[in-house]
PDB file of N, CA and C in Angstrom:
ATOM      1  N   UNK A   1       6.834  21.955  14.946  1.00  0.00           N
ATOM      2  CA  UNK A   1       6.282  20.735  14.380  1.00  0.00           C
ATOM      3  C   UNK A   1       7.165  19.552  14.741  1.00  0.00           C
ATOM      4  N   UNK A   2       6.659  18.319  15.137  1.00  0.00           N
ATOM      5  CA  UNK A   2       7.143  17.233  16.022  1.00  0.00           C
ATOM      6  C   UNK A   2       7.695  16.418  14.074  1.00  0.00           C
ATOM      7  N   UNK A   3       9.381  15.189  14.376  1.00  0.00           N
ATOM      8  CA  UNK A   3       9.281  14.845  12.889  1.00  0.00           C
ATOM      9  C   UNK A   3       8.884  14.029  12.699  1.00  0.00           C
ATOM     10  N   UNK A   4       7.352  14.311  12.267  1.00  0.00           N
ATOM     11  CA  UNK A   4       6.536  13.775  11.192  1.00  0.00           C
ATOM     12  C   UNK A   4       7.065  12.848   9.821  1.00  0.00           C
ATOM     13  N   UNK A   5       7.107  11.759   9.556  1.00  0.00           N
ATOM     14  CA  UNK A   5       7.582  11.375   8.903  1.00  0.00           C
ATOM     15  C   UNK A   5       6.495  10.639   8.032  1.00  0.00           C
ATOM     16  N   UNK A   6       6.025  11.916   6.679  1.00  0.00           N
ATOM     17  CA  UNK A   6       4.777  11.156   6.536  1.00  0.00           C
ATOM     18  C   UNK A   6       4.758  11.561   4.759  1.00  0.00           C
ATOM     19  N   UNK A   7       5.169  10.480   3.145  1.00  0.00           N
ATOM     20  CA  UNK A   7       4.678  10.944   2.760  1.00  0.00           C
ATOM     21  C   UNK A   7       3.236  11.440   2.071  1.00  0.00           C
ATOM     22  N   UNK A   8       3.523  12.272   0.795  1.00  0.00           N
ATOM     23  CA  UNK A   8       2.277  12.494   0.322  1.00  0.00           C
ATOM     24  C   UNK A   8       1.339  11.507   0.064  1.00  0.00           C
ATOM     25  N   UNK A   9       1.500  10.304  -0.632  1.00  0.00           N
ATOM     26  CA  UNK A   9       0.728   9.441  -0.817  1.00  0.00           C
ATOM     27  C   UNK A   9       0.379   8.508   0.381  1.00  0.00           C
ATOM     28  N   UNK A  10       1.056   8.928   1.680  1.00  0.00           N
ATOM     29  CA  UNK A  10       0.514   8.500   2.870  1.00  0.00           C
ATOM     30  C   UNK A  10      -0.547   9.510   3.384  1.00  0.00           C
ATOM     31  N   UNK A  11       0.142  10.672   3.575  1.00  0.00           N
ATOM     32  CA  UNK A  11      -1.165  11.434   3.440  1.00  0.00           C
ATOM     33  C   UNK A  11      -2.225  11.024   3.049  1.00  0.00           C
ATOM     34  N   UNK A  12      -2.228  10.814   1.934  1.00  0.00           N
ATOM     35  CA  UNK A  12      -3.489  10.873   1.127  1.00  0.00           C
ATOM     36  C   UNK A  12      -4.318   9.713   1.386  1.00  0.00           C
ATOM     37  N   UNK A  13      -3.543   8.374   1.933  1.00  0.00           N
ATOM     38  CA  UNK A  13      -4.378   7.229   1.971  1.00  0.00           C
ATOM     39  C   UNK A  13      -4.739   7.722   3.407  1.00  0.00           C
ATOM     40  N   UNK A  14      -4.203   8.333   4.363  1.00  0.00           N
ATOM     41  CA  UNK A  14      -4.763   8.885   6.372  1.00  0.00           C
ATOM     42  C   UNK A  14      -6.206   9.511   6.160  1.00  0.00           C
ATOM     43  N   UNK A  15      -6.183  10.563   5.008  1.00  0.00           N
ATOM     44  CA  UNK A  15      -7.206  11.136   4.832  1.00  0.00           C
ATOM     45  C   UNK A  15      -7.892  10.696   3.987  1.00  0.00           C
ATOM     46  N   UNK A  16      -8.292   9.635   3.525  1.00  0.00           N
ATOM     47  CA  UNK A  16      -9.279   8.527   2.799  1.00  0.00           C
ATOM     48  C   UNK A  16      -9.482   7.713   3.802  1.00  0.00           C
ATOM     49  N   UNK A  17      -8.904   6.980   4.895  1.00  0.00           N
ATOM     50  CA  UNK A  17      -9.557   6.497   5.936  1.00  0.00           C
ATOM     51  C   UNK A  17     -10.583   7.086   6.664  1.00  0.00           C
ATOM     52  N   UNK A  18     -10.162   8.426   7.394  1.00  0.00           N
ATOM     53  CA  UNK A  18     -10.715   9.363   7.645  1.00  0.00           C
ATOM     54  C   UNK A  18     -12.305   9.745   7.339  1.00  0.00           C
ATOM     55  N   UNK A  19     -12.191   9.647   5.419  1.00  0.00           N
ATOM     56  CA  UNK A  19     -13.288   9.954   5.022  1.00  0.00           C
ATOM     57  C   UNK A  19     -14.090   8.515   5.410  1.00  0.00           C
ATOM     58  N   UNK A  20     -13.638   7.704   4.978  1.00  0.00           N
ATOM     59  CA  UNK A  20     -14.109   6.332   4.881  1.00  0.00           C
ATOM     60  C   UNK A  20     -14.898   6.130   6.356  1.00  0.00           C
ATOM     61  N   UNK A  21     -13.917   6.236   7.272  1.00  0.00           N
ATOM     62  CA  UNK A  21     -14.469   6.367   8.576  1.00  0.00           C
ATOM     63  C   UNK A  21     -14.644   4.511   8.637  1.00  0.00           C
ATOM     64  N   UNK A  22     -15.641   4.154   9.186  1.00  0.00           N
ATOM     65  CA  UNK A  22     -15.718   3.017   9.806  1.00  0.00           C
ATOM     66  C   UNK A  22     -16.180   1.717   8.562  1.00  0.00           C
ATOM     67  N   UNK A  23     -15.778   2.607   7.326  1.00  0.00           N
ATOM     68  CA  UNK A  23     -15.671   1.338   6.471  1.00  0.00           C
ATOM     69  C   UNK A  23     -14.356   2.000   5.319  1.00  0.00           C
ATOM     70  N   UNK A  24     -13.394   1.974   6.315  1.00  0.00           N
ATOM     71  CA  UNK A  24     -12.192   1.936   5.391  1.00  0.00           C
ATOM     72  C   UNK A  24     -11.174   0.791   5.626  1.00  0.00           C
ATOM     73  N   UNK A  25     -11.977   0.087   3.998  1.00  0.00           N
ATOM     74  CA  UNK A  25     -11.035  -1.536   4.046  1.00  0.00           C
ATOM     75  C   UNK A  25     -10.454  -1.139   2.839  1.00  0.00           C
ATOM     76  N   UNK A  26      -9.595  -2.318   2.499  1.00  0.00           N
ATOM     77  CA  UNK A  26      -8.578  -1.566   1.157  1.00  0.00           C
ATOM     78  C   UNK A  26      -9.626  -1.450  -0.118  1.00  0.00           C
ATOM     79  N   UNK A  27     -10.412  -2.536  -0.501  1.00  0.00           N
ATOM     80  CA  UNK A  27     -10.922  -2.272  -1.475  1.00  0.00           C
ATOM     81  C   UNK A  27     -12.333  -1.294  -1.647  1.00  0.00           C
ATOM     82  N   UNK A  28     -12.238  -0.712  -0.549  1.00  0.00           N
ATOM     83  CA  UNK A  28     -13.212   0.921  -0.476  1.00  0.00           C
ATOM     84  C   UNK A  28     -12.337   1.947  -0.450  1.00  0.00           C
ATOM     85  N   UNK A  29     -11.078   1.927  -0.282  1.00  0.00           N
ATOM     86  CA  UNK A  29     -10.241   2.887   0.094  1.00  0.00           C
ATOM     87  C   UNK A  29      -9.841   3.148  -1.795  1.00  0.00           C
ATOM     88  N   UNK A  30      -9.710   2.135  -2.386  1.00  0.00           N
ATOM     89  CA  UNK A  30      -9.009   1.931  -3.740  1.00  0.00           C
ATOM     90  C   UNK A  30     -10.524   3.122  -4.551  1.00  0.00           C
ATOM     91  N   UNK A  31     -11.376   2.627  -4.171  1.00  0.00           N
ATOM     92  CA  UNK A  31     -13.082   2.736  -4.872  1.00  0.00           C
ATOM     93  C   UNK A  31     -13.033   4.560  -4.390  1.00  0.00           C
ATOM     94  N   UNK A  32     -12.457   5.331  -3.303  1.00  0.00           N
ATOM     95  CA  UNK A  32     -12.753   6.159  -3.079  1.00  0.00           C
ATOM     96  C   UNK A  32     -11.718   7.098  -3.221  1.00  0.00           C
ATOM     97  N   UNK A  33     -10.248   6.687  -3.530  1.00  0.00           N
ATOM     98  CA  UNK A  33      -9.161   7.125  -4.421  1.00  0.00           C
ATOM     99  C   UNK A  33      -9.367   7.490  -5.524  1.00  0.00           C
ATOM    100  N   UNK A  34     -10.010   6.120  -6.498  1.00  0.00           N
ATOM    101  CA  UNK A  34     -10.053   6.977  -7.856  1.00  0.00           C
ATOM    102  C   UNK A  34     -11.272   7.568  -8.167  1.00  0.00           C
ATOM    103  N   UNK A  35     -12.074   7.830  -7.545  1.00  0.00           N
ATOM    104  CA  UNK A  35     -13.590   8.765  -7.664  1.00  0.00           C
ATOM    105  C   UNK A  35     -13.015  10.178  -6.890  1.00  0.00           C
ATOM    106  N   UNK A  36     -11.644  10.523  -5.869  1.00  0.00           N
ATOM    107  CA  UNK A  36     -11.368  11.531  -5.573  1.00  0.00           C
ATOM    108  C   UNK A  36     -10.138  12.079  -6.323  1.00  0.00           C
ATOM    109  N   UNK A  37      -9.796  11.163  -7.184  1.00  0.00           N
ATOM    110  CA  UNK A  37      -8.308  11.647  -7.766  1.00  0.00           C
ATOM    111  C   UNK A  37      -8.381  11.761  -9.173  1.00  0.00           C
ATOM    112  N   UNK A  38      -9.615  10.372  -9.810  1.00  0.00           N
ATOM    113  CA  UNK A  38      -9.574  10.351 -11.045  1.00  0.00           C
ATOM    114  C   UNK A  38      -8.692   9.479 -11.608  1.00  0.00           C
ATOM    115  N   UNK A  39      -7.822   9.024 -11.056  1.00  0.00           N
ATOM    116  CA  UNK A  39      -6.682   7.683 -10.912  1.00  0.00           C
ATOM    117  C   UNK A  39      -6.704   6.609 -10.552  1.00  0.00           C
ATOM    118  N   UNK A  40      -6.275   5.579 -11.288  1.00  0.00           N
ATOM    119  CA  UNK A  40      -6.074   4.026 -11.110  1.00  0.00           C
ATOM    120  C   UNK A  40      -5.385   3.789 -10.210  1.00  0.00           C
ATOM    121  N   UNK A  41      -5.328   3.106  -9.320  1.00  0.00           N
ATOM    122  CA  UNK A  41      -4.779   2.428  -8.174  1.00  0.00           C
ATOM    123  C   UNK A  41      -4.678   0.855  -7.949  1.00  0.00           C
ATOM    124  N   UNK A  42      -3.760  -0.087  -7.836  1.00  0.00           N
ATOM    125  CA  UNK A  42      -3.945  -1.121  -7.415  1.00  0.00           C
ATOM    126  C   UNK A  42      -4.097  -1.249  -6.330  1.00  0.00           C
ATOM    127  N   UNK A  43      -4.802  -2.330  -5.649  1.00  0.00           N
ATOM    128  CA  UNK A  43      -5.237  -2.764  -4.088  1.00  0.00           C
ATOM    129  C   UNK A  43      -3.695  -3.125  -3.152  1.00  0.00           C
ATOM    130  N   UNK A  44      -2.691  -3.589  -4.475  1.00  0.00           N
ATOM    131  CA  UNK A  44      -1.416  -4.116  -3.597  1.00  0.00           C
ATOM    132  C   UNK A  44      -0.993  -2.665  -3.346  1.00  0.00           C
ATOM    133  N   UNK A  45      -0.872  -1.850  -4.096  1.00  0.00           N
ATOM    134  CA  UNK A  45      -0.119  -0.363  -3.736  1.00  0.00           C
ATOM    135  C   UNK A  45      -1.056   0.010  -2.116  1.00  0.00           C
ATOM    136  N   UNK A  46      -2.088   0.312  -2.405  1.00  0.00           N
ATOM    137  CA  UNK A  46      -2.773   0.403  -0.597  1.00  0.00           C
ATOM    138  C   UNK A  46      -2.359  -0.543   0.158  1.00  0.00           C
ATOM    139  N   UNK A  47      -2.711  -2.168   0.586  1.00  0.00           N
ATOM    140  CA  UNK A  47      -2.239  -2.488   1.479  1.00  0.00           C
ATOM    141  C   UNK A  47      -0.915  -2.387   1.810  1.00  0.00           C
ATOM    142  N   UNK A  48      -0.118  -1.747   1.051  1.00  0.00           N
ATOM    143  CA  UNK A  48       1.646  -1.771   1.466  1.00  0.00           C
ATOM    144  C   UNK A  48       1.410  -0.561   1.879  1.00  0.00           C
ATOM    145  N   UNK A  49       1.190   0.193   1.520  1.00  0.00           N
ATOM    146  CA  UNK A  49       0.811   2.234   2.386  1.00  0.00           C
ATOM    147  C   UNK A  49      -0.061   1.677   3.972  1.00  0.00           C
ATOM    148  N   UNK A  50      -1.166   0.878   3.662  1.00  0.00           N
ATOM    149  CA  UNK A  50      -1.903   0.837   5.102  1.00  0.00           C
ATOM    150  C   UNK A  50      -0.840   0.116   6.435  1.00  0.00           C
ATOM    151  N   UNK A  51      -0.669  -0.920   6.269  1.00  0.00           N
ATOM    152  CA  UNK A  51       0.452  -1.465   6.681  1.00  0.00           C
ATOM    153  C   UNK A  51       1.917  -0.826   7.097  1.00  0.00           C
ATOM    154  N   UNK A  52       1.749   0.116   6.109  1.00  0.00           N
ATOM    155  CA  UNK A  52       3.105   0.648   6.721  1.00  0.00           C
ATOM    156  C   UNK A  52       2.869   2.130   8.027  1.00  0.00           C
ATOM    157  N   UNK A  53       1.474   2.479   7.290  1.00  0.00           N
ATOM    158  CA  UNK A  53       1.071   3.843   8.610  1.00  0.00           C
ATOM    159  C   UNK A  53       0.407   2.849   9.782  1.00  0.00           C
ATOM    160  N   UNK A  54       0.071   1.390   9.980  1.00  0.00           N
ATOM    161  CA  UNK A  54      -0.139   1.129  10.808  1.00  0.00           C
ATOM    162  C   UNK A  54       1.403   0.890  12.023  1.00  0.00           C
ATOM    163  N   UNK A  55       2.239   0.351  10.779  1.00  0.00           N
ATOM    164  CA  UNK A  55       3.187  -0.092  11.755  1.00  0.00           C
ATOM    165  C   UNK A  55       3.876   1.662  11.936  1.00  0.00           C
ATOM    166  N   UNK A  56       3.722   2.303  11.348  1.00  0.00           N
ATOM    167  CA  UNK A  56       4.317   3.786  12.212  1.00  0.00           C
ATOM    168  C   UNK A  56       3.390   4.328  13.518  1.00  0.00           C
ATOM    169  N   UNK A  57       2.180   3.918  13.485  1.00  0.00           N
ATOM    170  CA  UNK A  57       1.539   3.998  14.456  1.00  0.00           C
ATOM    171  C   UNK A  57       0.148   5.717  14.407  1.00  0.00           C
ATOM    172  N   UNK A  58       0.163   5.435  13.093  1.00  0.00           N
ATOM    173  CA  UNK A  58      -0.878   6.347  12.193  1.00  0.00           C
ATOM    174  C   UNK A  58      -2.010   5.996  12.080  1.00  0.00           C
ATOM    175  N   UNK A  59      -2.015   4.644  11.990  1.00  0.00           N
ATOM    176  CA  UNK A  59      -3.305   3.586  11.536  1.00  0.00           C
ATOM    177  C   UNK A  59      -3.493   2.465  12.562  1.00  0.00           C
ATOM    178  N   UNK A  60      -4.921   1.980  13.161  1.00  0.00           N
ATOM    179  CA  UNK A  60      -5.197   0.420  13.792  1.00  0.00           C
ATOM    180  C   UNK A  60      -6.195   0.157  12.688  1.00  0.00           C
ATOM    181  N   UNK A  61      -6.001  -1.285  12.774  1.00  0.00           N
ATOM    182  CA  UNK A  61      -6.770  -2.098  12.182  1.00  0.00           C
ATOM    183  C   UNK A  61      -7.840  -3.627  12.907  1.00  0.00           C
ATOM    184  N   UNK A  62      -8.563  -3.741  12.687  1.00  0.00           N
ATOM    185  CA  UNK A  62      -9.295  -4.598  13.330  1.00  0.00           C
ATOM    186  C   UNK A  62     -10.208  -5.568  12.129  1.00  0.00           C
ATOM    187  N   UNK A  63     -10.409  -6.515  12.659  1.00  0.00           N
ATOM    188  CA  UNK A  63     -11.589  -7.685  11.325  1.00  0.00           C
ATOM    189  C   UNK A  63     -12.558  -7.714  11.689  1.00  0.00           C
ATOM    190  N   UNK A  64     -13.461  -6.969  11.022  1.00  0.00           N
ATOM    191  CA  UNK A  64     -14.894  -6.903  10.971  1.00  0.00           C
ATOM    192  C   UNK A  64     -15.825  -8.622  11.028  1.00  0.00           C
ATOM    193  N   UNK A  65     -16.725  -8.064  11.188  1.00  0.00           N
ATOM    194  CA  UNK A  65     -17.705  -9.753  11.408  1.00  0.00           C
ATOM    195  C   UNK A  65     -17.890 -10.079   9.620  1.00  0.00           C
ATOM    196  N   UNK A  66     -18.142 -11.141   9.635  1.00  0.00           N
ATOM    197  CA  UNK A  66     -18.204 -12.270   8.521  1.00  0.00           C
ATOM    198  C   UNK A  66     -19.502 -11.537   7.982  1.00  0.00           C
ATOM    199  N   UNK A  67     -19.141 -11.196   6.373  1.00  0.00           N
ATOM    200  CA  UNK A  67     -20.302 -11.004   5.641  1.00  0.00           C
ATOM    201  C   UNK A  67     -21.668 -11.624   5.741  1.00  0.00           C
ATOM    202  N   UNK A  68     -22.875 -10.841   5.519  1.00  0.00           N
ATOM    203  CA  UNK A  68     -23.895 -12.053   5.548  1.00  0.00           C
ATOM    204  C   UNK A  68     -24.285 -12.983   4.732  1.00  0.00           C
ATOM    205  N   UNK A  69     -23.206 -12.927   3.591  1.00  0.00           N
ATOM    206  CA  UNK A  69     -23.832 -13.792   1.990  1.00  0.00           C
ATOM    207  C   UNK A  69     -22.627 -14.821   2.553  1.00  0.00           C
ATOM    208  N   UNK A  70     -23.441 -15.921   1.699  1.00  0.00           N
ATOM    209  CA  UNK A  70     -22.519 -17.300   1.957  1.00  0.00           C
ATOM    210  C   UNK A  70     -21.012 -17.285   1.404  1.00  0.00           C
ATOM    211  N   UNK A  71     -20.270 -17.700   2.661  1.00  0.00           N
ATOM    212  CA  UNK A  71     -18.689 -17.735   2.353  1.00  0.00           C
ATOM    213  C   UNK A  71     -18.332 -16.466   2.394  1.00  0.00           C
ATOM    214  N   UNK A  72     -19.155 -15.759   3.500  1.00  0.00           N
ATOM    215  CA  UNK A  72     -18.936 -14.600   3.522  1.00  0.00           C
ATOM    216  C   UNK A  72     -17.249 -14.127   4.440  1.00  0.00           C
ATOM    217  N   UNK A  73     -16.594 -13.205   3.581  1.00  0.00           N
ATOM    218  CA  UNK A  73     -15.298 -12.778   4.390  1.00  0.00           C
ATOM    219  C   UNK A  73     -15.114 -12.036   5.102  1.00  0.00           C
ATOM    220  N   UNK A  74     -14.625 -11.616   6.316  1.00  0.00           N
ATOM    221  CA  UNK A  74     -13.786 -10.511   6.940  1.00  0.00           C
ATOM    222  C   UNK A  74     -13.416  -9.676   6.489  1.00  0.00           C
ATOM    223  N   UNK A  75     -13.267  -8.265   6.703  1.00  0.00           N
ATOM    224  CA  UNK A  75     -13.011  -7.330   6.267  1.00  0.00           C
ATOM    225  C   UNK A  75     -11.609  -7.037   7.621  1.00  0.00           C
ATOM    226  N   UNK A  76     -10.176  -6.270   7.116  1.00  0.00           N
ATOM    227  CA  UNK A  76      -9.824  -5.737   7.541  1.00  0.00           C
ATOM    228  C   UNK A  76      -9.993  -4.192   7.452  1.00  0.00           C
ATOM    229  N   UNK A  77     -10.741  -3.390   9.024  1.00  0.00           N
ATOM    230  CA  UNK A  77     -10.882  -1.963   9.023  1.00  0.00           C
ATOM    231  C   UNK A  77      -9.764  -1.419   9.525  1.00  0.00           C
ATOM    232  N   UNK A  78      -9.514  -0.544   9.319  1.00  0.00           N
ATOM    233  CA  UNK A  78      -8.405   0.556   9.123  1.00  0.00           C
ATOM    234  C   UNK A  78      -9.268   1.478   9.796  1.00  0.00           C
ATOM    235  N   UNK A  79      -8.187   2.312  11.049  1.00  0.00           N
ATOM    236  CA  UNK A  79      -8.921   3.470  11.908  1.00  0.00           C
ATOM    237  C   UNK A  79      -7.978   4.476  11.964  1.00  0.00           C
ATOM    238  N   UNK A  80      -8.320   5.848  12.398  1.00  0.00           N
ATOM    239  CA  UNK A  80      -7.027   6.563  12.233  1.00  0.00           C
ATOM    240  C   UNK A  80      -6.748   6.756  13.864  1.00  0.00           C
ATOM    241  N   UNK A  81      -5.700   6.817  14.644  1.00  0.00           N
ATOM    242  CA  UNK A  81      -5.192   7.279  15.363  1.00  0.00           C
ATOM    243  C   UNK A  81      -5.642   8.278  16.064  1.00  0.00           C
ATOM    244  N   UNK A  82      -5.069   8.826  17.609  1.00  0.00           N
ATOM    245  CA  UNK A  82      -4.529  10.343  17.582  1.00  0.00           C
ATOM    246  C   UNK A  82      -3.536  10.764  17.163  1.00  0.00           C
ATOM    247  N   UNK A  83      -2.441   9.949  16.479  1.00  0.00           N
ATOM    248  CA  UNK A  83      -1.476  10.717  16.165  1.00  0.00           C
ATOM    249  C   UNK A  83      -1.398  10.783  15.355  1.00  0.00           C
ATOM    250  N   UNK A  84      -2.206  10.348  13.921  1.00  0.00           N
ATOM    251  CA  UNK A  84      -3.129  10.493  12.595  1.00  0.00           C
ATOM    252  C   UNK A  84      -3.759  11.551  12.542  1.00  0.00           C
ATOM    253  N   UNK A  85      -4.324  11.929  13.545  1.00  0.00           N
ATOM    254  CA  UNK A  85      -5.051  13.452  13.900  1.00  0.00           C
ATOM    255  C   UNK A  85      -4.174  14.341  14.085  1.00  0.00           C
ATOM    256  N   UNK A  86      -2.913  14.103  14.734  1.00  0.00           N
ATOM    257  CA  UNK A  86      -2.108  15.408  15.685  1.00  0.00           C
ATOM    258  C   UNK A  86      -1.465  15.237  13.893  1.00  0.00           C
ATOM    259  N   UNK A  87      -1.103  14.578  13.226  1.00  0.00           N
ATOM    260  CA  UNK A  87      -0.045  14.433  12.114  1.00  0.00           C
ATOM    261  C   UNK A  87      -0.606  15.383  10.831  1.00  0.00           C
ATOM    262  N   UNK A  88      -2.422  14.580  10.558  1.00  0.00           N
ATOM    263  CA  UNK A  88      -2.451  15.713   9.344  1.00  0.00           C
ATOM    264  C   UNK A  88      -2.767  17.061  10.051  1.00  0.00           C
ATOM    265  N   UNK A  89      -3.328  16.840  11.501  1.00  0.00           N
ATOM    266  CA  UNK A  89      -3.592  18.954  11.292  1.00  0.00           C
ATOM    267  C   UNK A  89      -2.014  19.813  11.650  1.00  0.00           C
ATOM    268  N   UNK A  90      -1.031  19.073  11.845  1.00  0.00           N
ATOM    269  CA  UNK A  90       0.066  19.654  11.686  1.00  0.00           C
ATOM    270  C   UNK A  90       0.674  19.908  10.240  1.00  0.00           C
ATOM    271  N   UNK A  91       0.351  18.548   9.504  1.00  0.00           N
ATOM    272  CA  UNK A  91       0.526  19.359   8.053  1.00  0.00           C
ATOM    273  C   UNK A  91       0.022  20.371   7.412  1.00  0.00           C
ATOM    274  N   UNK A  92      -1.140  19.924   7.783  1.00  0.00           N
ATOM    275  CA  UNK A  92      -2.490  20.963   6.857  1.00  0.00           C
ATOM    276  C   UNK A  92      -2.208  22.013   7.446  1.00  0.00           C
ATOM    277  N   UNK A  93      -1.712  22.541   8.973  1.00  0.00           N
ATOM    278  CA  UNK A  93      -1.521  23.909   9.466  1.00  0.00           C
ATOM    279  C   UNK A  93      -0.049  24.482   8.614  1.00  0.00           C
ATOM    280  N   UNK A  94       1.289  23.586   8.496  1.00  0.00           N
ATOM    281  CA  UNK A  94       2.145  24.105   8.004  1.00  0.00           C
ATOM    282  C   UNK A  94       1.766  24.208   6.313  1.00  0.00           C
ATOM    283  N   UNK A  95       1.045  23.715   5.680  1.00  0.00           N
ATOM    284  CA  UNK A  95       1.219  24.298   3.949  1.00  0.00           C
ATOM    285  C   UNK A  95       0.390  25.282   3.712  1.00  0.00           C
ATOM    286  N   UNK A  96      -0.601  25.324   4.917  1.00  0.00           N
ATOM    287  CA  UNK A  96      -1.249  26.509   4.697  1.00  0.00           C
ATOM    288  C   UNK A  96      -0.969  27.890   5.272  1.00  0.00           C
ATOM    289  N   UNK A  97       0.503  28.010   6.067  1.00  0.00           N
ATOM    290  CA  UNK A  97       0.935  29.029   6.601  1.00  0.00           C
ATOM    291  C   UNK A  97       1.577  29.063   5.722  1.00  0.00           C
ATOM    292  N   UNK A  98       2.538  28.461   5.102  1.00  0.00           N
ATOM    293  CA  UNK A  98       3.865  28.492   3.924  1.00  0.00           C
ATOM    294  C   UNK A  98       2.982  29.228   2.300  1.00  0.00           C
ATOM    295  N   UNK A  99       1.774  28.435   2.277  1.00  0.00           N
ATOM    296  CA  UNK A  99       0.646  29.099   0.933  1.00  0.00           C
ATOM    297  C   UNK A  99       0.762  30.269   1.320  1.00  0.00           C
ATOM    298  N   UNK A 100       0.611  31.044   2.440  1.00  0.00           N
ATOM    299  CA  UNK A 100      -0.142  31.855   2.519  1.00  0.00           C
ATOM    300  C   UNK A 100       0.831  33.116   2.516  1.00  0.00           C
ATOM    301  N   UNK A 101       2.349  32.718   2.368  1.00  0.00           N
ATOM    302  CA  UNK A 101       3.123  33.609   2.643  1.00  0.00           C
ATOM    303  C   UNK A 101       3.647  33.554   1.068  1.00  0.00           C
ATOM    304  N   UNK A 102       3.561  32.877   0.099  1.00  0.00           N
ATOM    305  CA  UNK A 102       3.817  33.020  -1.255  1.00  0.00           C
ATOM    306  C   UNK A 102       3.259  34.840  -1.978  1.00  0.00           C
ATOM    307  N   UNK A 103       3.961  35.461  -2.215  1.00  0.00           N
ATOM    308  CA  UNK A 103       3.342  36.873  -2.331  1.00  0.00           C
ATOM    309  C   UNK A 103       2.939  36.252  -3.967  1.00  0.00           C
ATOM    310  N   UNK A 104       2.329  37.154  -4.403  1.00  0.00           N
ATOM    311  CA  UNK A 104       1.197  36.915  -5.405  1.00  0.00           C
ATOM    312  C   UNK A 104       1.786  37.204  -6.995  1.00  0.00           C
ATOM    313  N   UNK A 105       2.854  37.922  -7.041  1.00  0.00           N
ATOM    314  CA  UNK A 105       3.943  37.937  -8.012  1.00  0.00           C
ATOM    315  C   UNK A 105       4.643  36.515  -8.061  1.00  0.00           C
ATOM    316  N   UNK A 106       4.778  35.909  -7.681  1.00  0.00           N
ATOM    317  CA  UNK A 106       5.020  34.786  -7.775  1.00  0.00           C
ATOM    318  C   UNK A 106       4.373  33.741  -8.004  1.00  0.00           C
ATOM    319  N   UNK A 107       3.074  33.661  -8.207  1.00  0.00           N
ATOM    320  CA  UNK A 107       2.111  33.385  -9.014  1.00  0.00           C
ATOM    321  C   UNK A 107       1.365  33.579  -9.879  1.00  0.00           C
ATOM    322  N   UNK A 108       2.172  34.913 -10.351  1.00  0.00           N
ATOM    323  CA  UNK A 108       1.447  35.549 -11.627  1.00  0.00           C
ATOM    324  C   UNK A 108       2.105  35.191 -12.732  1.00  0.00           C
ATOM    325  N   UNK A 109       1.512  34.526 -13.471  1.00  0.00           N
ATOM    326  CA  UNK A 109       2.067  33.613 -15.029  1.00  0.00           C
ATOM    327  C   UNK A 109       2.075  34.489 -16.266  1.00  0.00           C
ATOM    328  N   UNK A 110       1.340  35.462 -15.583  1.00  0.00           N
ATOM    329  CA  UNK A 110       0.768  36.264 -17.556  1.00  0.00           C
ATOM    330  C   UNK A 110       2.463  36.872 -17.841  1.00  0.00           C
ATOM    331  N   UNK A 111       2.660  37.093 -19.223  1.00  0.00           N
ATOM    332  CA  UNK A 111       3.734  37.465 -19.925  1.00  0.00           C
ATOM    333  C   UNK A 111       3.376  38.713 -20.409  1.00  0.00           C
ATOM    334  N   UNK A 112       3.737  39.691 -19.157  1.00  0.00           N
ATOM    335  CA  UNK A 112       2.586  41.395 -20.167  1.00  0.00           C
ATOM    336  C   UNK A 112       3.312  42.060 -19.496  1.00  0.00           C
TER     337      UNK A 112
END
């Protein structure tokens, strides 16, 4: 595994773009956090995570065309990478080899 320098809550915002796909702006990204987590999020906590996997080179971003309602704004979109791609299936491959080697006594909680 190449070092990845990625954390969890970066994770988590790579793979909400991802889902988001070609409408992941911060305040859809915030809208699709707490409908997947169940958690409050502020919009400043995302743009400081997006911003920062862009400048690692995880994330591009581009400004969408001008809304069609009057005074309509720009959207900044958020895209994922290939190395957004090469990054989570290298994670997702290592926790699920490491899960998978946890023997099952070690997850057994009962007191018997």
């Amino acid at each position: 595994m190449r070092d990845i320098k990625l954390g969890n809550f970066e994770e988590l915002v790579l793979l909400l773009v991802g889902v988001l796909y070609d409408q992941a702006y911060s305040v859809n990204i915030v809208l699709e956090y707490e409908k997947q987590t169940g958690k409050k999020i502020n919009v400043s906590a995302i743009h400081t995570v997006l911003y920062r996997l862009e400048e690692k080179g995880f994330l591009e971003s581009k400004l969408s065309e001008a809304t069609s309602e009057r005074g309509g704004k720009r959207k900044r979109l958020f895209y994922l990478t290939p190395y957004a791609q090469t990054a989570l299936d290298e994670l997702s491959s290592l926790r699920e080899r490491l899960r998978y080697q946890i023997p099952d006594q070690a997850l057994n909680w009962s007191k018997g």
